[in-house]
Protein backbone atom coordinates (compact mmCIF):
# COMPACT_ATOMS: atom_id res chain seq x y z
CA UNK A 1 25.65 -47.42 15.41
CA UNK A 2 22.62 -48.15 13.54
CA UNK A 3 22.97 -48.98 9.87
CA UNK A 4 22.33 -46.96 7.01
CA UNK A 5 18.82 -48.28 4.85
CA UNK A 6 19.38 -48.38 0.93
CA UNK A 7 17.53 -45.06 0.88
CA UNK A 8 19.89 -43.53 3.22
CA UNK A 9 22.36 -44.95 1.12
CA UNK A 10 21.27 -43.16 -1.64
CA UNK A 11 20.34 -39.98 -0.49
CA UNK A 12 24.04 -39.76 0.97
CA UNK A 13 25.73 -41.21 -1.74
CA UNK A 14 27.84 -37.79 -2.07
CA UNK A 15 29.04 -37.96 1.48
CA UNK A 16 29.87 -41.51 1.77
CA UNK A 17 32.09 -41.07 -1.90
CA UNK A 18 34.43 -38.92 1.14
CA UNK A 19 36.73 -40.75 2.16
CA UNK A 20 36.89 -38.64 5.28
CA UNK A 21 33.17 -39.46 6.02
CA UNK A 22 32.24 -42.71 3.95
CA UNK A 23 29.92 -44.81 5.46
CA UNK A 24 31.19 -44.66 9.10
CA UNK A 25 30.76 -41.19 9.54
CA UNK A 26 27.33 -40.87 7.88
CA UNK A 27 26.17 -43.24 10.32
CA UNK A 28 27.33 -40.78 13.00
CA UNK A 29 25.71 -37.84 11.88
CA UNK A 30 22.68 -40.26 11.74
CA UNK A 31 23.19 -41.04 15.22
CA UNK A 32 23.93 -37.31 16.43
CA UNK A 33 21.51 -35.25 17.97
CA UNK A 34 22.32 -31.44 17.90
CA UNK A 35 20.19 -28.21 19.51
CA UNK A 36 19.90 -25.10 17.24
CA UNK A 37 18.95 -22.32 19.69
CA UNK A 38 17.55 -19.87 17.33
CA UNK A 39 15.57 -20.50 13.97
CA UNK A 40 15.97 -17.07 12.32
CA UNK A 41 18.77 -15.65 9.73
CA UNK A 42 21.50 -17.77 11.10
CA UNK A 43 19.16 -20.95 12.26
CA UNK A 44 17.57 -21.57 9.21
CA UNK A 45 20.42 -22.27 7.10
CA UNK A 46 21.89 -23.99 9.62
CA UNK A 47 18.64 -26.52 10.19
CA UNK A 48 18.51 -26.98 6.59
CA UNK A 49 21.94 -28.41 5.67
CA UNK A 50 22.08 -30.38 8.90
CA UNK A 51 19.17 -32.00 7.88
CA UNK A 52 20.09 -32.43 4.40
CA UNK A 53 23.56 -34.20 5.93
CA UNK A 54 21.23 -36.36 7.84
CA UNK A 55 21.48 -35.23 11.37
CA UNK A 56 19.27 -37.74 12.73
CA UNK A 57 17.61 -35.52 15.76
CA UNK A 58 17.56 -31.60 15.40
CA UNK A 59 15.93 -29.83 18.43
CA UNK A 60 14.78 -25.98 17.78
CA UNK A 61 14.70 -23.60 20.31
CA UNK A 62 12.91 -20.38 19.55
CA UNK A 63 9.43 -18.69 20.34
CA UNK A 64 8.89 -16.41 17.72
CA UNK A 65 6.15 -16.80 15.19
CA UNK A 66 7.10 -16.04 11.31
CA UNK A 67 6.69 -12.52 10.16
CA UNK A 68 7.17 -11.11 6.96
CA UNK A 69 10.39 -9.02 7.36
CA UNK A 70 11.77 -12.16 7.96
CA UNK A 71 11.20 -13.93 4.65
CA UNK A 72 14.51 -11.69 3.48
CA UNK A 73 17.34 -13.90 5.03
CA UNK A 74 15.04 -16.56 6.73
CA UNK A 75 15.06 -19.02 3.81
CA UNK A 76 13.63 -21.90 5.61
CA UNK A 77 10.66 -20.20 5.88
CA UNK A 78 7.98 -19.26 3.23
CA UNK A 79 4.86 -16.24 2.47
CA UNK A 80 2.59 -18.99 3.56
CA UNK A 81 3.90 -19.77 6.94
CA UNK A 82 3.73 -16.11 7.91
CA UNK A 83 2.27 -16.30 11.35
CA UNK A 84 3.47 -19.57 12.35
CA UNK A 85 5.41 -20.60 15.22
CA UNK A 86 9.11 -20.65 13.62
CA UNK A 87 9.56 -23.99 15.59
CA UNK A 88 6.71 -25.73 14.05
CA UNK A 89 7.19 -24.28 10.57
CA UNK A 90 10.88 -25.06 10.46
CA UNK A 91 10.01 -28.50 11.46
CA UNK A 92 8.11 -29.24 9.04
CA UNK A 93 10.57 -28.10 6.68
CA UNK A 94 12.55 -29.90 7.53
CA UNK A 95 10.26 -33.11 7.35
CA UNK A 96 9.65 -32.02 3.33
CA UNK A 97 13.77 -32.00 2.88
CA UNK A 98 14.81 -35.36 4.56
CA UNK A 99 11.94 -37.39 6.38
CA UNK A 100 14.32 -39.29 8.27
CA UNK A 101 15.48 -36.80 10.62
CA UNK A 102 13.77 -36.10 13.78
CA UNK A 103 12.36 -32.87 15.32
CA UNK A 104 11.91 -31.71 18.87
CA UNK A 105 10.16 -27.82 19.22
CA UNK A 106 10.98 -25.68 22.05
CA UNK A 107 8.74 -22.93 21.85
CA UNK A 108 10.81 -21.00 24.81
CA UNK A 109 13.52 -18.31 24.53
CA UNK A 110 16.90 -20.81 25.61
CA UNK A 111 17.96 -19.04 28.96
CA UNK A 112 19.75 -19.95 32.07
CA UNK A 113 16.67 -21.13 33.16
CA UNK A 114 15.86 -23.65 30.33
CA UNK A 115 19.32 -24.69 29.53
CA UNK A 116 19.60 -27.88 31.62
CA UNK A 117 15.99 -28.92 30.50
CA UNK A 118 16.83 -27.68 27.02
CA UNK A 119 20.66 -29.35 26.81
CA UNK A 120 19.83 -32.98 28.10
CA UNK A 121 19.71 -35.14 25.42
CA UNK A 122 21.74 -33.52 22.88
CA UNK A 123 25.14 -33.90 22.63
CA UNK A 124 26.35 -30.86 20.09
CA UNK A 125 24.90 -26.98 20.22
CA UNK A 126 24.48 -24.77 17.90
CA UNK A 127 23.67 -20.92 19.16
CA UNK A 128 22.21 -18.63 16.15
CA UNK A 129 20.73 -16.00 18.71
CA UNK A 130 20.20 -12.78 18.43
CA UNK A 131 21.47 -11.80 21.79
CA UNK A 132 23.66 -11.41 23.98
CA UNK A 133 22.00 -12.97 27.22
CA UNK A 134 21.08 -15.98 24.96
CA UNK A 135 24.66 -16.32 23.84
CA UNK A 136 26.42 -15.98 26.76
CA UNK A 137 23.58 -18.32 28.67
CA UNK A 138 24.06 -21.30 26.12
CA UNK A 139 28.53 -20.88 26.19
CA UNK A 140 27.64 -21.13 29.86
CA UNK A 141 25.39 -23.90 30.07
CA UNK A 142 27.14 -26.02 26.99
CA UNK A 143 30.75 -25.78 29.34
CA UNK A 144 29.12 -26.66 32.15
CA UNK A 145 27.57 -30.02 30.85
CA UNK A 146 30.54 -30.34 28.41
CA UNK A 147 29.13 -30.43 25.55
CA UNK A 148 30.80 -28.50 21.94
CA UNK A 149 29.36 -25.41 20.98
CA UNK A 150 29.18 -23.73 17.61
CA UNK A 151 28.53 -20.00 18.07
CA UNK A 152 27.83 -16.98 15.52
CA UNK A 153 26.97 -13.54 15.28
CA UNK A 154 26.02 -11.33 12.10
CA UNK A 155 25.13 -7.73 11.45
CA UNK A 156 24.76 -5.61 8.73
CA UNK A 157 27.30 -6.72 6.17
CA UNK A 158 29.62 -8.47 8.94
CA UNK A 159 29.80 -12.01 10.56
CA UNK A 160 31.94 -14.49 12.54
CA UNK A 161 31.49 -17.52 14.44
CA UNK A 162 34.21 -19.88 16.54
CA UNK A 163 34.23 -23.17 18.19
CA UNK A 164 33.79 -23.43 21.98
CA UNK A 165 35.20 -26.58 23.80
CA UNK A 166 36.65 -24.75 27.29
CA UNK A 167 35.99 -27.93 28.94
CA UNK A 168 39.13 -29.73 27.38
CA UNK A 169 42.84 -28.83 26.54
CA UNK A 170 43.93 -28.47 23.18
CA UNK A 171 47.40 -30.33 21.65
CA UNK A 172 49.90 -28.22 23.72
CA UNK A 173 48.00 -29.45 26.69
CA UNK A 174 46.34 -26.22 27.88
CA UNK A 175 42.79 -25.23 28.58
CA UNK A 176 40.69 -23.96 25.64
CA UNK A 177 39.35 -20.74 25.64
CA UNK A 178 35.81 -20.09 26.73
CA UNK A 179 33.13 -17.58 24.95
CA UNK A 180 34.16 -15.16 27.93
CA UNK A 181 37.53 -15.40 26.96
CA UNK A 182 36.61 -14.00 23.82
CA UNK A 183 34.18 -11.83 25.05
CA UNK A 184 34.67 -10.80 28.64
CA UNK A 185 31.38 -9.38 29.16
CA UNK A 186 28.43 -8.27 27.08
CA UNK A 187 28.90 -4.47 25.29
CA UNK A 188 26.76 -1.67 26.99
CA UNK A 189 23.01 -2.36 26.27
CA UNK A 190 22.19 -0.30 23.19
CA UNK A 191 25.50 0.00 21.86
CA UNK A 192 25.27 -2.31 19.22
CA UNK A 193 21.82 -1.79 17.02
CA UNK A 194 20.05 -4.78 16.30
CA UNK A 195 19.41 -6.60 12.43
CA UNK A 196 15.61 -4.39 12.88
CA UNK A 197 16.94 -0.85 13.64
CA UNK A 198 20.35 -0.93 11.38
CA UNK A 199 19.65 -3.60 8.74
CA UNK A 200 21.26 -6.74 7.42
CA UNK A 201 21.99 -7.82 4.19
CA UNK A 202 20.18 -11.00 3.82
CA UNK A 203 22.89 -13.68 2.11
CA UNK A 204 25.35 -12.50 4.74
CA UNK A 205 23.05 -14.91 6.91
CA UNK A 206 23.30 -18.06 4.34
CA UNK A 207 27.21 -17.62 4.45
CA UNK A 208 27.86 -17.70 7.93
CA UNK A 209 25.00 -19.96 9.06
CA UNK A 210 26.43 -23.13 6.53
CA UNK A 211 30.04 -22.75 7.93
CA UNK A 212 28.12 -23.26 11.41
CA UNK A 213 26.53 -26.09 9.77
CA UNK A 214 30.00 -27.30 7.90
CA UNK A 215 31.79 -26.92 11.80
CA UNK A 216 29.10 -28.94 13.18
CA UNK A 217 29.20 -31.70 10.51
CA UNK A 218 32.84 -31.71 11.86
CA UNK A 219 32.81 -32.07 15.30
CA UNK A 220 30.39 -34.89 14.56
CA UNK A 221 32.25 -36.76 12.24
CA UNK A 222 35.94 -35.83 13.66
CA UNK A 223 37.34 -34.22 10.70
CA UNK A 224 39.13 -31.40 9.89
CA UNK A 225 40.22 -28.76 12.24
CA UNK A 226 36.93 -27.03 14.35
CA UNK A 227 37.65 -23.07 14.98
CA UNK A 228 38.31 -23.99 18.70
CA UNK A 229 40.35 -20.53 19.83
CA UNK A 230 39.91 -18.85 16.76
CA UNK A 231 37.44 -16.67 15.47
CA UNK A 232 36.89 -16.60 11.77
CA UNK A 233 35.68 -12.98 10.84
CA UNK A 234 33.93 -12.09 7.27
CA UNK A 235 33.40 -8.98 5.57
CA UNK A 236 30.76 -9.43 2.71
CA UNK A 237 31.75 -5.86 1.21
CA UNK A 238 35.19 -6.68 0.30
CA UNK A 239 34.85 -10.27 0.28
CA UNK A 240 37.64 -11.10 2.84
CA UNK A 241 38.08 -13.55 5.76
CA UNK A 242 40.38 -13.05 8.29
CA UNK A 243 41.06 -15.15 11.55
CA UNK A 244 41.64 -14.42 15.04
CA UNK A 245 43.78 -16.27 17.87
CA UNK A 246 42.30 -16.71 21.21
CA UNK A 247 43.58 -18.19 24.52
CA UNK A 248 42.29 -18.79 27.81
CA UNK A 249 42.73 -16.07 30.10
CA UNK A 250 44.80 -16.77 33.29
């Protein structure tokens, strides 16, 4: 792994005072190279403290342009990047925060279609879509080229998010679940309203997008336990968590 320059050194001191990270695992973060698909509510927080922990490649998949409704949860963004490509504006961003990390724009919708072209390259996922196509394309394509995937979903005061590694067995030996064993198939189209027609309260988007970040920084850096069959549910109006057990499905 490469080595850590005295301004690296400094800028992580924090991290590296972990014993559970310390040098070592600052190094791999450095080294890691992770794709956010999506650089909206849940993206943006998500870009930002990766590249604070010093991620050293971030790709950003997204081809929306900045628009002013978004400037309520969107926090990477800013009233004078209204109009910009998201992928360009987060970028640079990200370049003001931490000018060591490096950016690569994909100014595409991540689909079935772009996922191979999209995935190579990177060797962690992040999926902060707004859909369900998108979502269930990038558990598809991230199992298939076995590769962790950090997955949430938000709406209105509601959000959750889970760890998808279907591709190995856990500690009892059997398979892990995959995103269709949580979620068999998508809900009828319409059934759920988007953020635009029913509204989202905008720090619910900060909470859940850094503990995608904080699971990423862990897969990375092998600590902890990742949500790998569980689903970690939060309700902003009474302040609770709660967690749900998954399995594969036979």
């Amino acid at each position: 792994m490469e080595p850590l320059n005295p301004q690296e050194i400094e800028r992580y001191q924090r991290h590296i005072l972990l014993p559970e990270i310390g040098g070592v695992g600052q190094q791999k973060l450095k080294a890691s190279r992770i794709l956010v698909i999506g650089a909206g509510g849940l993206g943006a927080p998500v870009l930002q403290y990766l590249a604070a922990a010093g991620v050293g490649t971030l790709g950003i998949a997204d081809d929306d342009r900045v628009a002013l409704s978004n400037l309520q949860r969107q926090v990477i963004y800013d009233t004078g990047t209204i109009g910009e490509l998201k992928t360009k504006s987060a970028a640079d961003a990200i370049a003001r925060l931490n000018p060591h990390i490096r950016t690569i724009r994909f100014e595409e919708r991540f689909s079935a279609d772009t996922a191979a072209r999209q995935l190579s390259g990177f060797d962690l996922v992040v999926d902060g879509s707004d859909n369900f196509d998108t979502r269930y394309a990038a558990a598809d394509a991230a199992d298939a080229a076995g590769k962790p995937l950090v997955t949430g979903a938000v709406g209105r005061f509601d959000g959750s998010l889970t760890v998808l590694k279907p591709y190995q067995t856990g500690a009892d030996g059997s398979q892990n679940p995959s995103y269709r064993d949580l979620f068999p198939a998508p809900p009828p189209e319409g059934l759920i309203p988007t953020c635009a027609e029913a509204g989202i309260i905008g720090a619910l988007t900060g909470v859940i997008g850094t503990l995608m970040a904080m699971e990423a920084i862990k897969l990375v850096t092998g600590i902890g336990e990742p949500l790998i069959g569980r689903l970690l549910l939060y309700d902003a109006l009474s302040a609770r968590f709660d967690t749900i057990h998954y399995r594969r499905r036979s």
